[in-house]
N, C-alpha and C. Protein backbone atom coordinates (compact mmCIF):
# COMPACT_ATOMS: atom_id res chain seq x y z
N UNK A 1 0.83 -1.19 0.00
CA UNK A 1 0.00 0.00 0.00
C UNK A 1 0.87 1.25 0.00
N UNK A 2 0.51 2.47 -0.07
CA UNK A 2 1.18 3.32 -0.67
C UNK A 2 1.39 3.99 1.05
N UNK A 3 0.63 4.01 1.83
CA UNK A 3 1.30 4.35 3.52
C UNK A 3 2.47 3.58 3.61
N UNK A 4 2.28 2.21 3.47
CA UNK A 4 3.61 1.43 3.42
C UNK A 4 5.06 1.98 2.89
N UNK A 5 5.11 2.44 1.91
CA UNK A 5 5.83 2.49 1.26
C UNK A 5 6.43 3.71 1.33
N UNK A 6 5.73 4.83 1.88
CA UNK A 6 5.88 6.02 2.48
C UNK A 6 6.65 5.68 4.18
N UNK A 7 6.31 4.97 4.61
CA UNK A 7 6.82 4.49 5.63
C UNK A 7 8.18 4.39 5.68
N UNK A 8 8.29 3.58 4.32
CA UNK A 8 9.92 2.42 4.23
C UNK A 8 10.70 3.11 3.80
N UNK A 9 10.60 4.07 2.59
CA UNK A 9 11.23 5.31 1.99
C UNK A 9 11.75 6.58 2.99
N UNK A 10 11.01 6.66 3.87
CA UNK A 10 11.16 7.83 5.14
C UNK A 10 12.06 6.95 6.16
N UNK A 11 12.30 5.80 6.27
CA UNK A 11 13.10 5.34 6.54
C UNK A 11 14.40 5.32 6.42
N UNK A 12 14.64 4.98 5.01
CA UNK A 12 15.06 4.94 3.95
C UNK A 12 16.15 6.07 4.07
N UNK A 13 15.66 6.98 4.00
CA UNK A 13 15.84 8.59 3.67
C UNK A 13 16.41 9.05 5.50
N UNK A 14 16.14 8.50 6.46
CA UNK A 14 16.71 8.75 7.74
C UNK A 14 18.00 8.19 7.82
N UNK A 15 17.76 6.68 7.57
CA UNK A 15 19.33 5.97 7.65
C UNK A 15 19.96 6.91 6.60
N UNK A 16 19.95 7.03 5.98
CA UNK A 16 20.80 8.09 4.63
C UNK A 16 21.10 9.19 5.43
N UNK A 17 20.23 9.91 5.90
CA UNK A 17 20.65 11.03 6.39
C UNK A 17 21.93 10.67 7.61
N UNK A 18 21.77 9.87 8.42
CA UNK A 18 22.68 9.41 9.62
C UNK A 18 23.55 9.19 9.27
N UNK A 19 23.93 8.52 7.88
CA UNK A 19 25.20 7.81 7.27
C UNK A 19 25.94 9.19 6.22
N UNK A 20 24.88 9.77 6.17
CA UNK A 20 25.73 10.69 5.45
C UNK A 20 26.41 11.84 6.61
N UNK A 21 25.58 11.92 6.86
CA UNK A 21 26.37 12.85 8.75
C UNK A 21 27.53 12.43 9.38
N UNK A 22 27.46 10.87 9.03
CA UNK A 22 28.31 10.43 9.68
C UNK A 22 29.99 10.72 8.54
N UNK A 23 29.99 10.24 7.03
CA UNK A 23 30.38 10.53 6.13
C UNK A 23 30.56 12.27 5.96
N UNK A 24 30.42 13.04 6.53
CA UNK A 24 30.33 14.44 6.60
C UNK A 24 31.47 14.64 7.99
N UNK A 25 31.39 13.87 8.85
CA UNK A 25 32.14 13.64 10.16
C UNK A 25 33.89 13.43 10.03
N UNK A 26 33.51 12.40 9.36
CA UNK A 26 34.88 11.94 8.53
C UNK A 26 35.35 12.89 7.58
N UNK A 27 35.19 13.22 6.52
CA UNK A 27 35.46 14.37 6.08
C UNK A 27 36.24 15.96 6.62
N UNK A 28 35.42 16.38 7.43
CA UNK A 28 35.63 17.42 8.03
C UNK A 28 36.46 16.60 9.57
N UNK A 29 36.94 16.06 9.59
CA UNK A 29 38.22 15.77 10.81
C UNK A 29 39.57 15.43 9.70
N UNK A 30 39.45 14.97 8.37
CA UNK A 30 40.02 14.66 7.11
C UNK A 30 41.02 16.38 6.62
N UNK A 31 39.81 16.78 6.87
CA UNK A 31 40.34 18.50 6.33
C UNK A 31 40.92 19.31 7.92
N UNK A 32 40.22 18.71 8.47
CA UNK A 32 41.08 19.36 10.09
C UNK A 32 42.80 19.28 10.13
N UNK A 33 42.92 17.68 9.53
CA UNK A 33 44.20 17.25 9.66
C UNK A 33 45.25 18.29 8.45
N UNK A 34 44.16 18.72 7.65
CA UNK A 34 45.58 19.44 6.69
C UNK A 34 45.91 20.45 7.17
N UNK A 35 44.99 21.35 7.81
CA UNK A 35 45.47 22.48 8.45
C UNK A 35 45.72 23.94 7.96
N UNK A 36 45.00 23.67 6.70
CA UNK A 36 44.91 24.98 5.88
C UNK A 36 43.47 25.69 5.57
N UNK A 37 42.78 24.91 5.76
CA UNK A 37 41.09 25.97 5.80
C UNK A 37 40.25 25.29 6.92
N UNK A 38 39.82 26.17 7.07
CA UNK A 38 39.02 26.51 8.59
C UNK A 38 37.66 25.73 8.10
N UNK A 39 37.50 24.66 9.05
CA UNK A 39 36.12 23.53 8.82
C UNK A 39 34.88 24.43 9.30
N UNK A 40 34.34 24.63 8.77
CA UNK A 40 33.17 25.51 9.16
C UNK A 40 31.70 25.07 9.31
N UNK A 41 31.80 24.01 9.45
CA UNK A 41 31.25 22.96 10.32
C UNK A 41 30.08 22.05 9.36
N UNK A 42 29.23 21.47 9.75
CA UNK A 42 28.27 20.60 8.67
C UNK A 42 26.94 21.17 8.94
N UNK A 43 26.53 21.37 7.66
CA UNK A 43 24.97 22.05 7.69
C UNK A 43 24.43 20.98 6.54
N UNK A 44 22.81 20.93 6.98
CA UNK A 44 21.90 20.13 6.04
C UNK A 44 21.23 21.52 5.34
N UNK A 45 20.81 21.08 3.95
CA UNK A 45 19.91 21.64 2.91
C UNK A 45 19.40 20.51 2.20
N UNK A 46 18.12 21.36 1.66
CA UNK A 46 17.17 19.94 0.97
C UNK A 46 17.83 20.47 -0.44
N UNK A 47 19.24 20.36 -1.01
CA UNK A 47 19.03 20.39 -2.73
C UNK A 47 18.71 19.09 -3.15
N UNK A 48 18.83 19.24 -4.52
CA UNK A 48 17.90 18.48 -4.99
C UNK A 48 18.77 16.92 -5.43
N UNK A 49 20.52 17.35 -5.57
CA UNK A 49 21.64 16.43 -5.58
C UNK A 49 21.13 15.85 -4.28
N UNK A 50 20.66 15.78 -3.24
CA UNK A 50 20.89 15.18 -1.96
C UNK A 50 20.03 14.64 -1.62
N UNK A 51 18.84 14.73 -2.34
CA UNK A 51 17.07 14.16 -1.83
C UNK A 51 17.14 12.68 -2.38
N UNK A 52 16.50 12.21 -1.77
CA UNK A 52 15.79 10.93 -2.66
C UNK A 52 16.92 10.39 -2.71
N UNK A 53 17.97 9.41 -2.29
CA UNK A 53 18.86 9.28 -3.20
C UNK A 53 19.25 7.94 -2.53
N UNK A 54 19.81 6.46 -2.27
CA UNK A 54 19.35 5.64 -1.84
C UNK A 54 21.32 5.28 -1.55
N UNK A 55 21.64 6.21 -1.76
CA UNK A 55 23.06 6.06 -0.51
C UNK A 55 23.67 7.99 0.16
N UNK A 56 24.71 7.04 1.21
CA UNK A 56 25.11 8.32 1.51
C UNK A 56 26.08 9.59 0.69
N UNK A 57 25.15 10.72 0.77
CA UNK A 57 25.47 11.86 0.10
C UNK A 57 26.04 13.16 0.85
N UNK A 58 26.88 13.78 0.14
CA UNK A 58 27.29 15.10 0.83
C UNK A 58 27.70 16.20 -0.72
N UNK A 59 27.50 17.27 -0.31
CA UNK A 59 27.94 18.26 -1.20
C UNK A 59 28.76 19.45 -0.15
N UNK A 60 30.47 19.24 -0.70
CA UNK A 60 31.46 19.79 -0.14
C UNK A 60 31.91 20.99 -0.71
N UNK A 61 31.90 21.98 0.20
CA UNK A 61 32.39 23.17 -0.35
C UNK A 61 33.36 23.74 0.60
N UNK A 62 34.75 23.68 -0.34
CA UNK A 62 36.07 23.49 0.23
C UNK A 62 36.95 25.40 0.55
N UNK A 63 35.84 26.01 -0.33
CA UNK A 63 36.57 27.26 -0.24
C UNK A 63 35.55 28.44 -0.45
N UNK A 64 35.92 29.76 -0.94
CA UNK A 64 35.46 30.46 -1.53
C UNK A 64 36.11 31.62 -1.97
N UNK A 65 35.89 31.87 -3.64
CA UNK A 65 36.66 32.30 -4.35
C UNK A 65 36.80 34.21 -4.56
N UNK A 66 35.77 34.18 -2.99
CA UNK A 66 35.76 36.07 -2.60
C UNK A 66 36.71 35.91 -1.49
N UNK A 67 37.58 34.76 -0.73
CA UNK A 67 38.16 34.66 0.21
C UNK A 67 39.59 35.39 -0.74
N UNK A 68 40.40 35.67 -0.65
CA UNK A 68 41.57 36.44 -1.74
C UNK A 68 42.16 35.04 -1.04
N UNK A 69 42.87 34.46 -0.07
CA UNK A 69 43.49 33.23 0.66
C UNK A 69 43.00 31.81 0.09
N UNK A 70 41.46 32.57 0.06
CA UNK A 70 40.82 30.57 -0.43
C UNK A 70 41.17 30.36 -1.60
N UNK A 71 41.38 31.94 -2.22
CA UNK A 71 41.18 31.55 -3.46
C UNK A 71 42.38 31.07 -4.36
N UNK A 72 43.38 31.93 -3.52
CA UNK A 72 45.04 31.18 -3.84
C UNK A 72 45.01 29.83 -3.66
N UNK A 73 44.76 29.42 -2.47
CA UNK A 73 44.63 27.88 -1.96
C UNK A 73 44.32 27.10 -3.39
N UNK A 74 43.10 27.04 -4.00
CA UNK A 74 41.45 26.45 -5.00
C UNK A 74 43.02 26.61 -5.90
N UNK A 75 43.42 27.43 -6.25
CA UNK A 75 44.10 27.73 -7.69
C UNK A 75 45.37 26.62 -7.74
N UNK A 76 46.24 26.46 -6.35
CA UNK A 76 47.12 25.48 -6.55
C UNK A 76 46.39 23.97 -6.58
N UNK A 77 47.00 23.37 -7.87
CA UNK A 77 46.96 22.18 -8.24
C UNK A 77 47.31 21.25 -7.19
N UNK A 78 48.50 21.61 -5.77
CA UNK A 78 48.92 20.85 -4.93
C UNK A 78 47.84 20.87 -3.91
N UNK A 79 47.25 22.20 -3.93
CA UNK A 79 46.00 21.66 -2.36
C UNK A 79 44.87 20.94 -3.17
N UNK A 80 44.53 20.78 -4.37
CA UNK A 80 43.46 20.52 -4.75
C UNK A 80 43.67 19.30 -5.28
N UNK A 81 45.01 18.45 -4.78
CA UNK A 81 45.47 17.12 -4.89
C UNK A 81 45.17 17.22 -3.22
N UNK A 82 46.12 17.78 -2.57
CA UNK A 82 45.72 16.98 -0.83
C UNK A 82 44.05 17.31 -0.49
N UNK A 83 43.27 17.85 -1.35
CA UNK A 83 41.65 18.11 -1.26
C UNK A 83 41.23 16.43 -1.79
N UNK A 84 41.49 16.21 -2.74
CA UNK A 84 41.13 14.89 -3.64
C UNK A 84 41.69 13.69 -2.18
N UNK A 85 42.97 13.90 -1.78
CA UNK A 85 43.32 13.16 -0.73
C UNK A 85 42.73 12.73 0.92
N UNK A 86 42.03 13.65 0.92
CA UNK A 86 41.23 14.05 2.06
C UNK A 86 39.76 13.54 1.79
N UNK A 87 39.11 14.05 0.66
CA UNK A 87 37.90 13.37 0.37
C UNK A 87 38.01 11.38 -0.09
N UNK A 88 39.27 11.09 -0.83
CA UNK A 88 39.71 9.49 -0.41
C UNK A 88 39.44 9.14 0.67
N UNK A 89 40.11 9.52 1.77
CA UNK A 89 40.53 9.28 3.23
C UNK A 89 39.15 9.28 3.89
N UNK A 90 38.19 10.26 3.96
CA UNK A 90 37.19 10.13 4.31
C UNK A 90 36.12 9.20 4.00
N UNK A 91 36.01 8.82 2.70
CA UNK A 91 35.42 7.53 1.82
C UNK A 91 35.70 6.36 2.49
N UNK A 92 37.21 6.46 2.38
CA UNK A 92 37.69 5.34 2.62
C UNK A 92 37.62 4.67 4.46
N UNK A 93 37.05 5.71 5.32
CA UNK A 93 37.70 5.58 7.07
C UNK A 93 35.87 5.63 6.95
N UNK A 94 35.39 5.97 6.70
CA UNK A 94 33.68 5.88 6.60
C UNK A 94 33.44 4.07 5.74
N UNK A 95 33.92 3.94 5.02
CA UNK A 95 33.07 2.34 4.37
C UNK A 95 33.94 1.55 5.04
N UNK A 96 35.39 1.67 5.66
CA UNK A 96 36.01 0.70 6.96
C UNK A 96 34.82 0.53 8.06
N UNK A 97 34.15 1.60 8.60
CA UNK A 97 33.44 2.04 10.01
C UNK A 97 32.40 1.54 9.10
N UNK A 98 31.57 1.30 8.18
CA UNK A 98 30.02 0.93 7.53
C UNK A 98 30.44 -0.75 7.71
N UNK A 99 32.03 -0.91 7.49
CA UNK A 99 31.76 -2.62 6.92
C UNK A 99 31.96 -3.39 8.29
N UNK A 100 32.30 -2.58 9.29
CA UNK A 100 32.53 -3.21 10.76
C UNK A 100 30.83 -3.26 11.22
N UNK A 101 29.76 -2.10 10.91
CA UNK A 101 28.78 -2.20 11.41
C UNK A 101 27.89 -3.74 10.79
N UNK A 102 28.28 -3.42 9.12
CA UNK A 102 27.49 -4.74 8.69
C UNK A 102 27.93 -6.14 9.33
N UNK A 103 28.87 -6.07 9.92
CA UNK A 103 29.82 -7.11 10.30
C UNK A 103 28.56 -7.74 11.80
N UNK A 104 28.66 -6.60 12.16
CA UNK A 104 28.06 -6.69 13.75
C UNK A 104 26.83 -7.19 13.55
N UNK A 105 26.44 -6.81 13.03
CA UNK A 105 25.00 -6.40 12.43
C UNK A 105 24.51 -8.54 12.15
């Protein structure tokens, strides 16, 4: 029935949200460790990349290009390799911590 299913989906859509928080966690302790831009902490928005979507999601925004500092940062090819390195690291220390839960589980 269609309550059902509204049910399982809102479900659905909670565990997602938790796992992606959690995946947002990792991340931003990832960028703590480089030590060059200021983590400015994790906020939710409903866009539309992030709705509905049947794994965990985040949309990262690493700088900003009215910062004159961020924007030097964004331009070198070397932070925007230890950026790529950091978002690995976080992937990677988040589906270690997902495959211990399925483990338990």
């Amino acid at each position: 029935s269609g309550v059902v299913k509204a049910i399982l989906w809102d479900l659905v859509r909670s565990e997602n949200r938790a796992e992606s928080l959690q995946l947002a966690r990792y991340f931003c302790n990832s960028i703590q460790r480089l030590g060059t831009l200021r983590v400015r902490g994790i906020k939710s928005a409903n866009f539309y990349v992030l709705r509905n979507v049947l794994i965990p999601s985040l949309l990262i925004e690493v700088g900003y290009l009215t910062n004159p500092n961020e924007e030097k940062l964004i331009k070198s090819s070397y932070f925007r390799q230890q950026l790529a390195r950091c978002i690995a690291q976080a992937i990677v220390g988040f589906n270690q911590e997902y495959e211990k839960v399925l483990v338990r589980e």
